[in-house]
C-alpha atoms as a PDB file:
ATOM      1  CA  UNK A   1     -21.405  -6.586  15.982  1.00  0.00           C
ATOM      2  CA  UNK A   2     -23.333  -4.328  13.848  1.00  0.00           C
ATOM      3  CA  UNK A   3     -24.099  -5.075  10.257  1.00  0.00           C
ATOM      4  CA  UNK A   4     -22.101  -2.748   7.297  1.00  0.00           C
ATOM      5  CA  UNK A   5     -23.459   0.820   6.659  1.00  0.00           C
ATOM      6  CA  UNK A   6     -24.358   2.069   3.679  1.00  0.00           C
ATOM      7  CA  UNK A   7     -20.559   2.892   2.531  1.00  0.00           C
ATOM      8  CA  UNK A   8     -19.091   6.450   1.505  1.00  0.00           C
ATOM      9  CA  UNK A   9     -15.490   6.412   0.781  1.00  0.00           C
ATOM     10  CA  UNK A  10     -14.922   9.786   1.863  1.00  0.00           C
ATOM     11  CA  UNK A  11     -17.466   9.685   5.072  1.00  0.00           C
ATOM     12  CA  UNK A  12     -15.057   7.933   7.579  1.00  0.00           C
ATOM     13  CA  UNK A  13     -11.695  10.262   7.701  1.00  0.00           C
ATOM     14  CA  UNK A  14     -13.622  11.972  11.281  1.00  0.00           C
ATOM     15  CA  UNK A  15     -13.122   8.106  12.646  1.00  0.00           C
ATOM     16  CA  UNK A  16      -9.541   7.630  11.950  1.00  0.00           C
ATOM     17  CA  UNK A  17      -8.406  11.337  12.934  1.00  0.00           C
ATOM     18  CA  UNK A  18     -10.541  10.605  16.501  1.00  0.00           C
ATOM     19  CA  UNK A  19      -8.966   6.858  16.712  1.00  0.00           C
ATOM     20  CA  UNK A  20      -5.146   8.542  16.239  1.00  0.00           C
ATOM     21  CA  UNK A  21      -5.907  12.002  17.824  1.00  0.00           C
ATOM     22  CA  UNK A  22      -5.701  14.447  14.937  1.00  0.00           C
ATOM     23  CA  UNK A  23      -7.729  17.421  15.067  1.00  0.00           C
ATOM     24  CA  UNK A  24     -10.565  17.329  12.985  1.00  0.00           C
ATOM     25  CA  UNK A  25     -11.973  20.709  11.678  1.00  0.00           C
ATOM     26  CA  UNK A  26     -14.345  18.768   8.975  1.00  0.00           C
ATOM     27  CA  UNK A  27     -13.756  16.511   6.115  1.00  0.00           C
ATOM     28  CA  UNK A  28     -10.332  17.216   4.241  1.00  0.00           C
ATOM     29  CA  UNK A  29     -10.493  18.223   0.435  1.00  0.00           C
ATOM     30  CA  UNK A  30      -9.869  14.396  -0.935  1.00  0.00           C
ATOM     31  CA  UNK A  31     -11.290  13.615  -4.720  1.00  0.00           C
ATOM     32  CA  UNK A  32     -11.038   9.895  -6.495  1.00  0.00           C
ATOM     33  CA  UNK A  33      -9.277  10.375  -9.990  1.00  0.00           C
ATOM     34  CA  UNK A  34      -8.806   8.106 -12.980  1.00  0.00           C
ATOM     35  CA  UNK A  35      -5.961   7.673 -15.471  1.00  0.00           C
ATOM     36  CA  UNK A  36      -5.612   5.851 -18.422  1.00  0.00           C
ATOM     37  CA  UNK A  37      -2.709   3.695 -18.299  1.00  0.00           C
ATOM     38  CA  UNK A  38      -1.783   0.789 -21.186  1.00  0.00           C
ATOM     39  CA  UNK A  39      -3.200  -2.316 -18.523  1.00  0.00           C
ATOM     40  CA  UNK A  40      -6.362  -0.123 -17.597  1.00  0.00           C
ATOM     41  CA  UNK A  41      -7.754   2.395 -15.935  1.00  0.00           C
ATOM     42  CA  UNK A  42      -5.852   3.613 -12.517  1.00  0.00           C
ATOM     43  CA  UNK A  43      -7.828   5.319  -9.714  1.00  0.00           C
ATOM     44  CA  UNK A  44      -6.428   7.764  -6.766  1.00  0.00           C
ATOM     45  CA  UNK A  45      -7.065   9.921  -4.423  1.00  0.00           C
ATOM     46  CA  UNK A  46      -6.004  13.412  -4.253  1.00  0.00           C
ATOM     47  CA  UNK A  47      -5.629  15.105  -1.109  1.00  0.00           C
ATOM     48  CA  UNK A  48      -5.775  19.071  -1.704  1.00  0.00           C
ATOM     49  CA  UNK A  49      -5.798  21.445  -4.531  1.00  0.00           C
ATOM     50  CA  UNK A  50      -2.276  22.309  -5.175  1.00  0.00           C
ATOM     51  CA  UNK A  51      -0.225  19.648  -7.617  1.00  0.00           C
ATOM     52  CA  UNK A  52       0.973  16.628  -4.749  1.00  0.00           C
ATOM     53  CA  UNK A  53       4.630  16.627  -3.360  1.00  0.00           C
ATOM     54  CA  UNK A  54       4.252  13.234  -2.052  1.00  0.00           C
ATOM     55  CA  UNK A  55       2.925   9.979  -3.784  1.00  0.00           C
ATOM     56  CA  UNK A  56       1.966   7.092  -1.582  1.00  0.00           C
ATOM     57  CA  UNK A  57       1.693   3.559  -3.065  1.00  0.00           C
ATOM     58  CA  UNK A  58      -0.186   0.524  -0.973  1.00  0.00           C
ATOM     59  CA  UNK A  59       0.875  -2.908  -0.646  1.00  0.00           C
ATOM     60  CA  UNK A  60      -1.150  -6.168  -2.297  1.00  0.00           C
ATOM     61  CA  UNK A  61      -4.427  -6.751  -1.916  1.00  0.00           C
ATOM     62  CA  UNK A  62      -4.617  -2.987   0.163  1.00  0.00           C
ATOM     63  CA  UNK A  63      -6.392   0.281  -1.319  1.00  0.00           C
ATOM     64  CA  UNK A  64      -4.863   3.918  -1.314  1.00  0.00           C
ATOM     65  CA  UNK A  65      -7.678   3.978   1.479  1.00  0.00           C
ATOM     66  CA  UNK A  66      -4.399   2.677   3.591  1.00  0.00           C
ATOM     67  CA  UNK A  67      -2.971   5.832   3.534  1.00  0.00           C
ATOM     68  CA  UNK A  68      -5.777   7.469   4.972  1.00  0.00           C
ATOM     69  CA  UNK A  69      -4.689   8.516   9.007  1.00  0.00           C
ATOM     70  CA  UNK A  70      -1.093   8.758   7.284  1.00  0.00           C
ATOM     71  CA  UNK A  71      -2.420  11.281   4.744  1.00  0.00           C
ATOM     72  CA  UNK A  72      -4.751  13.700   7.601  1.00  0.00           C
ATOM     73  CA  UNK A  73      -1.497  13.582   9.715  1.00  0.00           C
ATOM     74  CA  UNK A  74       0.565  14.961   7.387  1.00  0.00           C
ATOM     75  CA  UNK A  75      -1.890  17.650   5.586  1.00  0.00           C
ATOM     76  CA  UNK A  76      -0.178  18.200   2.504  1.00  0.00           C
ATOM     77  CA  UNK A  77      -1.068  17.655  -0.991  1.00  0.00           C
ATOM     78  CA  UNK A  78      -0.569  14.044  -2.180  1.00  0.00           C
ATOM     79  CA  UNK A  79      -1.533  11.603  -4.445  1.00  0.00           C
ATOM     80  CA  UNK A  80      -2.370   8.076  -3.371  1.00  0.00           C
ATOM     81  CA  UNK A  81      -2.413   5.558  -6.065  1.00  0.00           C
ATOM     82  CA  UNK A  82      -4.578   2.162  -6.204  1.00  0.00           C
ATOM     83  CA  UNK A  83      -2.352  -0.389  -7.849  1.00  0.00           C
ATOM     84  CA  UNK A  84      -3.690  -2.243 -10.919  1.00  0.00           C
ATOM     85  CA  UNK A  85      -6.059  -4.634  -9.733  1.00  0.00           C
ATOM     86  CA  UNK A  86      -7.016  -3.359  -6.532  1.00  0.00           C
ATOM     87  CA  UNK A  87      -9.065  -0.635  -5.248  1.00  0.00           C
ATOM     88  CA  UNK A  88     -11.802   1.454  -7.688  1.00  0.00           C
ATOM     89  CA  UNK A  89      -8.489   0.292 -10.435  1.00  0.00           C
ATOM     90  CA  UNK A  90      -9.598  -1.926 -13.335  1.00  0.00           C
ATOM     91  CA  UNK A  91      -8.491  -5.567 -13.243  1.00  0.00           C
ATOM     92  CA  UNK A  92      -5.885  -6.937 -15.838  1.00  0.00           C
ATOM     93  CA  UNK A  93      -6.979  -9.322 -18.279  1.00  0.00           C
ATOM     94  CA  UNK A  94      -3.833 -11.068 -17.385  1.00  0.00           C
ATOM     95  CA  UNK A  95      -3.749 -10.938 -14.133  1.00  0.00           C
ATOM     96  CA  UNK A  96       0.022  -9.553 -13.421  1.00  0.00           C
ATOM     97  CA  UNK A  97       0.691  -7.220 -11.320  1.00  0.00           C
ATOM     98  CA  UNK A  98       4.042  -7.761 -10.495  1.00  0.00           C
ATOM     99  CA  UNK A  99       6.010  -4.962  -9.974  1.00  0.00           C
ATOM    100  CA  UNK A 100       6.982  -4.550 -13.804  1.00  0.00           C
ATOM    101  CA  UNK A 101       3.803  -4.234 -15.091  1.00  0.00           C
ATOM    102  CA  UNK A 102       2.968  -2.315 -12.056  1.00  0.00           C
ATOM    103  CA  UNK A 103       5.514   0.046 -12.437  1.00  0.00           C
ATOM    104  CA  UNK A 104       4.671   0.920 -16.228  1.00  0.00           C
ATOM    105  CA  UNK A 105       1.241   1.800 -14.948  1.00  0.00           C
ATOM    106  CA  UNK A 106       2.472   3.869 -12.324  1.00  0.00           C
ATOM    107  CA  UNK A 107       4.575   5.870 -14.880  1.00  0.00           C
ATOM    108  CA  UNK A 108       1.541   7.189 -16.502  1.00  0.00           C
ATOM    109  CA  UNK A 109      -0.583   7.860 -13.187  1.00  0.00           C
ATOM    110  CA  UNK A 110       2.792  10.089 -11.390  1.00  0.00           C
ATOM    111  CA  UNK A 111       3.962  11.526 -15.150  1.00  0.00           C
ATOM    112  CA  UNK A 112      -0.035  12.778 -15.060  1.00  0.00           C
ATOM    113  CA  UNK A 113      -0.800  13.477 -12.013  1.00  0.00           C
ATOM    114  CA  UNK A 114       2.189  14.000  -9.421  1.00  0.00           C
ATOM    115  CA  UNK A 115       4.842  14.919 -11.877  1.00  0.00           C
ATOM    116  CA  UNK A 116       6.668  17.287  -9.711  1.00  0.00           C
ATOM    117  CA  UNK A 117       6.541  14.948  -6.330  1.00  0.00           C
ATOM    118  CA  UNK A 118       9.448  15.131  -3.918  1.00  0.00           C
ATOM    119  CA  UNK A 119       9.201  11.942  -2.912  1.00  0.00           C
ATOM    120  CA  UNK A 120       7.399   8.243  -3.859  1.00  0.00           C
ATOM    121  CA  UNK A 121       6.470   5.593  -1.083  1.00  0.00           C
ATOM    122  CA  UNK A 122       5.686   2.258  -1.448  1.00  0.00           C
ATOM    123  CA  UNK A 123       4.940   0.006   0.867  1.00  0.00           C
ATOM    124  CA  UNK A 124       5.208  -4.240   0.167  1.00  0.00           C
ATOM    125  CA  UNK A 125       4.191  -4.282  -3.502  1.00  0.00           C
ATOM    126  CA  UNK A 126       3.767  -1.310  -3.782  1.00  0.00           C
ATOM    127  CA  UNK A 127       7.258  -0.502  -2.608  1.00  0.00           C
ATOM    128  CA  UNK A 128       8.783  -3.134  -4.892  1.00  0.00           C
ATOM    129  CA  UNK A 129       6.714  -1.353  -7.860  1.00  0.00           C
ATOM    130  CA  UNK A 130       7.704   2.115  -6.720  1.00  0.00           C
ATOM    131  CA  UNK A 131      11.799   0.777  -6.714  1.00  0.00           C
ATOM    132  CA  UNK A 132      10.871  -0.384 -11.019  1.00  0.00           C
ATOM    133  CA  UNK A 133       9.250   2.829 -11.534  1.00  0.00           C
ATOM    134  CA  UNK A 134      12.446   4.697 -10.021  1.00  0.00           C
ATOM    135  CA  UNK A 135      14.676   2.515 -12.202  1.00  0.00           C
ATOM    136  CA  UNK A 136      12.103   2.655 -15.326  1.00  0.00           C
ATOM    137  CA  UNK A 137      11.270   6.898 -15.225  1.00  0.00           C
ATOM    138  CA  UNK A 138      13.809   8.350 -13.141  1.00  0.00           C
ATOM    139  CA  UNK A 139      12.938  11.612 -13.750  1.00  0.00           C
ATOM    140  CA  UNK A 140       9.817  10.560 -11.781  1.00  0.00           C
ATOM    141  CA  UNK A 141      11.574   9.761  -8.829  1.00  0.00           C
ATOM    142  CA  UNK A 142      13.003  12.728  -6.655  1.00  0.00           C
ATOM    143  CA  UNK A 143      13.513  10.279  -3.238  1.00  0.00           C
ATOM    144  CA  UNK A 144      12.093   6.588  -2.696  1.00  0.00           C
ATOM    145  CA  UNK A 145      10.787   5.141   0.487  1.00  0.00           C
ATOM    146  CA  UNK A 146      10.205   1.803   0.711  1.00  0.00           C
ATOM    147  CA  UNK A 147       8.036   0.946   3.638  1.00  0.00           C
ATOM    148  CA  UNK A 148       8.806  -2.979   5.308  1.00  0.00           C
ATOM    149  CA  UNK A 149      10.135  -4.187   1.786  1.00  0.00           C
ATOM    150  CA  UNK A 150      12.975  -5.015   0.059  1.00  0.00           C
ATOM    151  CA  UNK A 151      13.475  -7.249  -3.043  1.00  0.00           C
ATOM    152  CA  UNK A 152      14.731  -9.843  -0.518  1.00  0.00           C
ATOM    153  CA  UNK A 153      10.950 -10.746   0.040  1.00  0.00           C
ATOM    154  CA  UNK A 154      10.442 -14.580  -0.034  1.00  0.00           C
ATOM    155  CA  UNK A 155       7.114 -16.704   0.817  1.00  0.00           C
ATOM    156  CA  UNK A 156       8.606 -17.948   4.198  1.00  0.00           C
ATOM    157  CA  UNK A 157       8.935 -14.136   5.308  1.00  0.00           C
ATOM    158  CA  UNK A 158       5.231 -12.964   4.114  1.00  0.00           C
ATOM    159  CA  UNK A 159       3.784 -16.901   4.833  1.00  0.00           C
ATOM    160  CA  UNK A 160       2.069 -14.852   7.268  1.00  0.00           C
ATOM    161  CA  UNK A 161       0.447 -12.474   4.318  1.00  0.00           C
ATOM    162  CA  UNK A 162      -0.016 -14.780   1.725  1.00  0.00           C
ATOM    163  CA  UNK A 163      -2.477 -17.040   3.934  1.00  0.00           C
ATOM    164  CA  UNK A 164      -4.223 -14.477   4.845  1.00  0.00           C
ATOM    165  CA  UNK A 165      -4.998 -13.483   1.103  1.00  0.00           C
ATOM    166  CA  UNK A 166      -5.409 -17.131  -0.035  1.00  0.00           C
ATOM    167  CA  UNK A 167      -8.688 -17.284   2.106  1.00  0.00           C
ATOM    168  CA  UNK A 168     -12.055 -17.638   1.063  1.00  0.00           C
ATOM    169  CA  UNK A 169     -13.411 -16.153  -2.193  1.00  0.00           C
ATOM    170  CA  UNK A 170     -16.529 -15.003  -0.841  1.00  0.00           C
ATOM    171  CA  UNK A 171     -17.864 -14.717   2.756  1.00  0.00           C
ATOM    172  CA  UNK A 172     -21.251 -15.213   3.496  1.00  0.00           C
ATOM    173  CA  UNK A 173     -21.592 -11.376   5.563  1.00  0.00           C
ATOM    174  CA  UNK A 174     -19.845  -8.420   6.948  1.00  0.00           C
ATOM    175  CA  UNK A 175     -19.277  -9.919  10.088  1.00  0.00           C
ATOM    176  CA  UNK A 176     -17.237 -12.714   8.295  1.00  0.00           C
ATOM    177  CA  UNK A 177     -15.032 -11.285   6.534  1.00  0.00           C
ATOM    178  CA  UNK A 178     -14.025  -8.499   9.362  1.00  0.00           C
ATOM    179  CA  UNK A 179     -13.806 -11.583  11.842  1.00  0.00           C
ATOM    180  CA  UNK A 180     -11.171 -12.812   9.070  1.00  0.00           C
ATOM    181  CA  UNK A 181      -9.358  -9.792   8.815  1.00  0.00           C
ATOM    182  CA  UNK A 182      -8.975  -9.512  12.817  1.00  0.00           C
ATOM    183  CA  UNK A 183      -7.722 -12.657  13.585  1.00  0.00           C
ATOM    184  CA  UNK A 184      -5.019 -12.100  10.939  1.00  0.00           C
ATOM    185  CA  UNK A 185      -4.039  -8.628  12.286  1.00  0.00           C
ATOM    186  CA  UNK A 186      -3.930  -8.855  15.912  1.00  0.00           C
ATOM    187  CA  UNK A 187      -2.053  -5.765  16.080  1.00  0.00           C
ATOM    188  CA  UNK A 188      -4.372  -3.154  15.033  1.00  0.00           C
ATOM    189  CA  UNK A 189      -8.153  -1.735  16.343  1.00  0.00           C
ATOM    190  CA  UNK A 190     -11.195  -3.290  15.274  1.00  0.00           C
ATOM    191  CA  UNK A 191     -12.749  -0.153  14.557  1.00  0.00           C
ATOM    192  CA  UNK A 192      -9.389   0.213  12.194  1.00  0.00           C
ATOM    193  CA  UNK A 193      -9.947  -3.450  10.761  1.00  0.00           C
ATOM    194  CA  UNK A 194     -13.685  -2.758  10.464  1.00  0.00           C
ATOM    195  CA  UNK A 195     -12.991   0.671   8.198  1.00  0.00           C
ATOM    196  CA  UNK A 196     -10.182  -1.222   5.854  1.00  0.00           C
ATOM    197  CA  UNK A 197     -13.045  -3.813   5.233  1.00  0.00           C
ATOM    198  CA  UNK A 198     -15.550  -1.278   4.424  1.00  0.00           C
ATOM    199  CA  UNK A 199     -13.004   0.346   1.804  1.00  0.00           C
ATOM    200  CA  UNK A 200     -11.871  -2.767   0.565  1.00  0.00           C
ATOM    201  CA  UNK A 201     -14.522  -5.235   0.572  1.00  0.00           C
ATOM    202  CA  UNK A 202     -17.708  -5.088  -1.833  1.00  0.00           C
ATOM    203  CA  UNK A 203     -21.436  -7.113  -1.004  1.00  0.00           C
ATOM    204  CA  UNK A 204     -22.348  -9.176  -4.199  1.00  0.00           C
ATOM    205  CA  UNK A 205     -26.121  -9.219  -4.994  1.00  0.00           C
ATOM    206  CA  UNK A 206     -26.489 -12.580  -3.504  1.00  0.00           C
ATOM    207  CA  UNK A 207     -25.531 -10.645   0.434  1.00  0.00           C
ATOM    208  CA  UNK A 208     -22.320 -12.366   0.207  1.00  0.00           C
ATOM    209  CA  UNK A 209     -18.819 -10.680   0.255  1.00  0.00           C
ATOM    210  CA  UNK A 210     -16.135 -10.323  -1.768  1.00  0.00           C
ATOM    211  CA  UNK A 211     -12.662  -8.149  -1.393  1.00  0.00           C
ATOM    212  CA  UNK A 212     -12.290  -5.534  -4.368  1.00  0.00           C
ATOM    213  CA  UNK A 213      -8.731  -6.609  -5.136  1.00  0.00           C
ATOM    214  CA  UNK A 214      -7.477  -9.172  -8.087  1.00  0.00           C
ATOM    215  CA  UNK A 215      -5.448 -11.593  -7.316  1.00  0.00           C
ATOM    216  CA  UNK A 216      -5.002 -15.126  -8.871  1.00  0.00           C
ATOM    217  CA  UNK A 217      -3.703 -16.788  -5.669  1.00  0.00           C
ATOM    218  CA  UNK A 218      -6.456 -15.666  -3.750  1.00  0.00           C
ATOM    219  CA  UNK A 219      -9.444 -18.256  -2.795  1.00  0.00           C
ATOM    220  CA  UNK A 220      -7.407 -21.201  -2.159  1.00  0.00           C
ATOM    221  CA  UNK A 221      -7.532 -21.240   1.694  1.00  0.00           C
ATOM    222  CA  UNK A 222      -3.529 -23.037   2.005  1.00  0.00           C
ATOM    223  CA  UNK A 223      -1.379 -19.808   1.731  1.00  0.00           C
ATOM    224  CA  UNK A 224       1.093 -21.736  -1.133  1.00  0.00           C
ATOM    225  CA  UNK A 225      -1.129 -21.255  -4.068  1.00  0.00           C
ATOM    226  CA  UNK A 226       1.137 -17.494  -4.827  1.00  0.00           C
ATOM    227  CA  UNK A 227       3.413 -18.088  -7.943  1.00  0.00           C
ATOM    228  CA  UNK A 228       7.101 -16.496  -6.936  1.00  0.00           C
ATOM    229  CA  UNK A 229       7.198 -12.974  -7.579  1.00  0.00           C
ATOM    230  CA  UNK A 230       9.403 -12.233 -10.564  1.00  0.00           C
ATOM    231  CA  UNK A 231      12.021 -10.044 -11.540  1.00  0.00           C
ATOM    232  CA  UNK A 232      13.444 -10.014  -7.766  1.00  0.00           C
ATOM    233  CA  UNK A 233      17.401 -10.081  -8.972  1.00  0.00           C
ATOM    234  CA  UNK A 234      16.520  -7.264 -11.549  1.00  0.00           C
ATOM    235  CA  UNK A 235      14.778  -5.569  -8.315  1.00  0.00           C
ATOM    236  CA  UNK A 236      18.252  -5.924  -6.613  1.00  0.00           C
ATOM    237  CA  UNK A 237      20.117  -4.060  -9.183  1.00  0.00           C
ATOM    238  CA  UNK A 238      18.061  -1.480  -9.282  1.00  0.00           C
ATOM    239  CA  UNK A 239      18.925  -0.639  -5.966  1.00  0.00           C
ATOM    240  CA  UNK A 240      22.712  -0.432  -6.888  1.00  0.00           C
ATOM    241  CA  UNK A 241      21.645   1.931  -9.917  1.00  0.00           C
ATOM    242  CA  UNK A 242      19.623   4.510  -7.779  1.00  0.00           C
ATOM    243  CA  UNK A 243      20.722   8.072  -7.852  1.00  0.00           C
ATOM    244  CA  UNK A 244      18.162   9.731  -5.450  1.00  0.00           C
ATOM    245  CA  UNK A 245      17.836   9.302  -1.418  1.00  0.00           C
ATOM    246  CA  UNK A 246      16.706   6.100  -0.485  1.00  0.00           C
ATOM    247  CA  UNK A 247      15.032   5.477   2.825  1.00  0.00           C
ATOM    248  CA  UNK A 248      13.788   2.051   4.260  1.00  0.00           C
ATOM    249  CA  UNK A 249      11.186   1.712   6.688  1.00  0.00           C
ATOM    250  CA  UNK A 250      11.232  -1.135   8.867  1.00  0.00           C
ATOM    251  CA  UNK A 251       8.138  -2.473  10.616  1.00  0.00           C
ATOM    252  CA  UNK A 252      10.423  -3.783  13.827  1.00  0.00           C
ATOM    253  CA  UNK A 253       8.157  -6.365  14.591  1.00  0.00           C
ATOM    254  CA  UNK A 254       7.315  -7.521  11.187  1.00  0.00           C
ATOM    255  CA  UNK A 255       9.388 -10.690   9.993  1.00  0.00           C
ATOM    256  CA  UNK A 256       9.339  -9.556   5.651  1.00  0.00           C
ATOM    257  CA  UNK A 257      12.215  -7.414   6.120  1.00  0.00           C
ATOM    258  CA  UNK A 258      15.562  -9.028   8.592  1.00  0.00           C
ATOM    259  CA  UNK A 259      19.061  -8.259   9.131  1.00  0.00           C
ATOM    260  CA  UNK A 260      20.378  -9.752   5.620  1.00  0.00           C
ATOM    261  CA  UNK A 261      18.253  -7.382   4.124  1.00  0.00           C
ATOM    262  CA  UNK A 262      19.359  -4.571   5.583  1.00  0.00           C
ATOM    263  CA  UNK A 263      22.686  -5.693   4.832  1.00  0.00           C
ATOM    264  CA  UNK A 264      22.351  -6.236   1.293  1.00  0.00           C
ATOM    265  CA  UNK A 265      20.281  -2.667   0.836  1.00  0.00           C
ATOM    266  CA  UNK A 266      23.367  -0.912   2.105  1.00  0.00           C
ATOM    267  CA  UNK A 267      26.049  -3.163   0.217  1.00  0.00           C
ATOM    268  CA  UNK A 268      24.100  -1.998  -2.816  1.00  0.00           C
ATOM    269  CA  UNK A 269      23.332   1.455  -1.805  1.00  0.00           C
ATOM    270  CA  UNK A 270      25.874   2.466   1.367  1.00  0.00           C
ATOM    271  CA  UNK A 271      23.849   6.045   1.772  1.00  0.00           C
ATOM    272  CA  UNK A 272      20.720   4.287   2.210  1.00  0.00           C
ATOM    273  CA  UNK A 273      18.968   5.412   5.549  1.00  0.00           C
ATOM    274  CA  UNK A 274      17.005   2.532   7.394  1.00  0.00           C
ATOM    275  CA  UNK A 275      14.655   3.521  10.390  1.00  0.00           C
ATOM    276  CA  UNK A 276      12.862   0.721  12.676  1.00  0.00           C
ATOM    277  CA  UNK A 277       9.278   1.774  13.727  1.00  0.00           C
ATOM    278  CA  UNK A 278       9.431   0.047  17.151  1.00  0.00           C
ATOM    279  CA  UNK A 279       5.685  -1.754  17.706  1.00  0.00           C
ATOM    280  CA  UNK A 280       4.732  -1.803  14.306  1.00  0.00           C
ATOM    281  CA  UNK A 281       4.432  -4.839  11.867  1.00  0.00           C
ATOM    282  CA  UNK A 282       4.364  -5.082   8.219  1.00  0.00           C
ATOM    283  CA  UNK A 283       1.468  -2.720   7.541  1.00  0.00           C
ATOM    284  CA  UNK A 284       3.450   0.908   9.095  1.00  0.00           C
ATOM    285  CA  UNK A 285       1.105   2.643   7.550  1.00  0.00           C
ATOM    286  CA  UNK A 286      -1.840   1.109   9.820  1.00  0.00           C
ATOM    287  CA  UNK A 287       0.428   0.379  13.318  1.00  0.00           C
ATOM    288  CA  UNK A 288       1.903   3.379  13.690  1.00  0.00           C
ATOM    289  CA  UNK A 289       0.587   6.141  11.127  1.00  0.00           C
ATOM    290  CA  UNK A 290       1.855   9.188  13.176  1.00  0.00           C
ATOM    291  CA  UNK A 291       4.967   7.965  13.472  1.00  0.00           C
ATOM    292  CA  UNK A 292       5.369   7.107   9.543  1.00  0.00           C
ATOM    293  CA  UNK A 293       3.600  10.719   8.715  1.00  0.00           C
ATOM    294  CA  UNK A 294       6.640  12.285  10.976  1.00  0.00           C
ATOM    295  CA  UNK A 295       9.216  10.016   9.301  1.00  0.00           C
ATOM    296  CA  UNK A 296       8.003  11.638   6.224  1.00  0.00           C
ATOM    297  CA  UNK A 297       7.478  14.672   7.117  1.00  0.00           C
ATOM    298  CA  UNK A 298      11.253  14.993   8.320  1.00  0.00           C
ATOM    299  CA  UNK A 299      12.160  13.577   4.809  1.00  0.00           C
ATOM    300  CA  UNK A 300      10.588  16.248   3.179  1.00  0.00           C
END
């Protein structure tokens, strides 16, 4: 397998529209932005000139890079947000990046740069931050979309996740840490795999490798090392105090979201809509991007 290229962000969009047959006329007007935020700097990218309708938020240890096939299938003007800690985003002191803290950090990157958005996705994390920034600003919030999340998340649903984050800190090439990243995502392309590495990987001066995201569980190889995300109950009522459409995505065969889930979203929220991408697992976004750009396309 070759060796890494020399990496450009915004140099591989002609791969993903040829792997998911989108037309490609030449490279789509994308730009990386920064905001200043009380935890640190947050970095995005824009897609287009005019102000976005759509914000899309990634899920931990991901990149707005995620969004990528999602974001040429749809064509529109969006925003897609690197969480705190992850992506070209500084790293916290602290190291939380629950969805709290997330979410306060969010309100500053959509109140600056998507203020008029129709509607906010978030997928995994980044859903559960996106549901405390609808109940924090919800002025902010015109429709949420939670892709394969609800605050009924638990370590026995994402075990699956969580070991694959808790592996090594550093990996001693390319080739490692894509080999990695395949085995734990049989579901997808390499050529896929091999572009999310590239976006959210980094080589250390010593040749070794290193992912770009911030998390304190990560490096201990077991999968058990993740403290228990906080501030799930509060998560919970905040579905029950939404006033704005809510739509769930469901990865149908991802095991993070199940039937009591569902259940629960709609006790709390009866108009809820829930849809079931058929052949996709937990990352949507990256099993079945067309079909997620139509689901939002529709919404909008």
């Amino acid at each position: 397998m070759p060796a890494a290229p020399a990496y450009d962000e915004f140099a591989l969009f002609h791969e993903n529209a040829e792997e998911f047959g989108i037309p490609f006329t030449g490279p789509p007007e994308v730009s990386r932005v920064t905001v200043e935020t009380p935890g640190g700097a947050v970095s995005a990218l824009e897609w287009g000139a005019a102000s976005p309708d759509l914000v899309l938020v990634h899920g931990g240890a991901q990149n707005a890079h995620t969004w990528d096939t999602v974001a040429l299938a749809l064509g529109r003007p969006l925003a897609a947000i690197d969480l705190p800690g992850h992506g070209h985003s500084a790293h916290r002191d602290d190291h939380a990046y629950w969805p709290q803290e997330n979410a306060i950090a969010l309100e500053r990157a959509v109140r600056e740069l998507a203020p008029d958005a129709r509607a906010v996705v978030g997928m995994s994390l980044g859903g559960l931050s996106v549901l405390a920034l609808a109940d924090r600003a919800p002025d902010l919030v015109r429709r949420l979309v939670l892709v394969d999340v609800t605050p009924g998340v638990n370590r026995e649903k994402s075990s699956a996740i969580a070991q694959f984050i808790d592996g090594p800190e550093y990996f001693e090439s390319f080739d490692e840490i894509l080999d990695r990243t395949v085995q734990f995502n049989p579901t997808r392309t390499v050529s896929s795999l091999r572009r999310g590495v590239l976006h959210n990987a980094i080589e250390t001066d010593d040749g070794r490798w290193r992912w770009r995201y911030d998390l304190p569980r990560r490096g201990s190889g077991d999968g058990e090392s993740g403290q228990v995300m906080p501030g799930l109950d509060e998560l919970w009522d905040a579905i029950a105090r939404l006033r704005v459409p809510l739509t769930v995505v469901r990865g149908g065969a991802s095991p993070v979201v199940d039937d009591e889930d569902i259940a629960e979203i709609l006790r709390r929220k009866p108009d809820a809509e829930v849809i079931v991408v058929d052949g996709a697992g937990h990352s949507v976004q990256g099993d079945k991007p067309l079909e997620l750009a139509e689901i939002l396309r529709q919404l909008l």
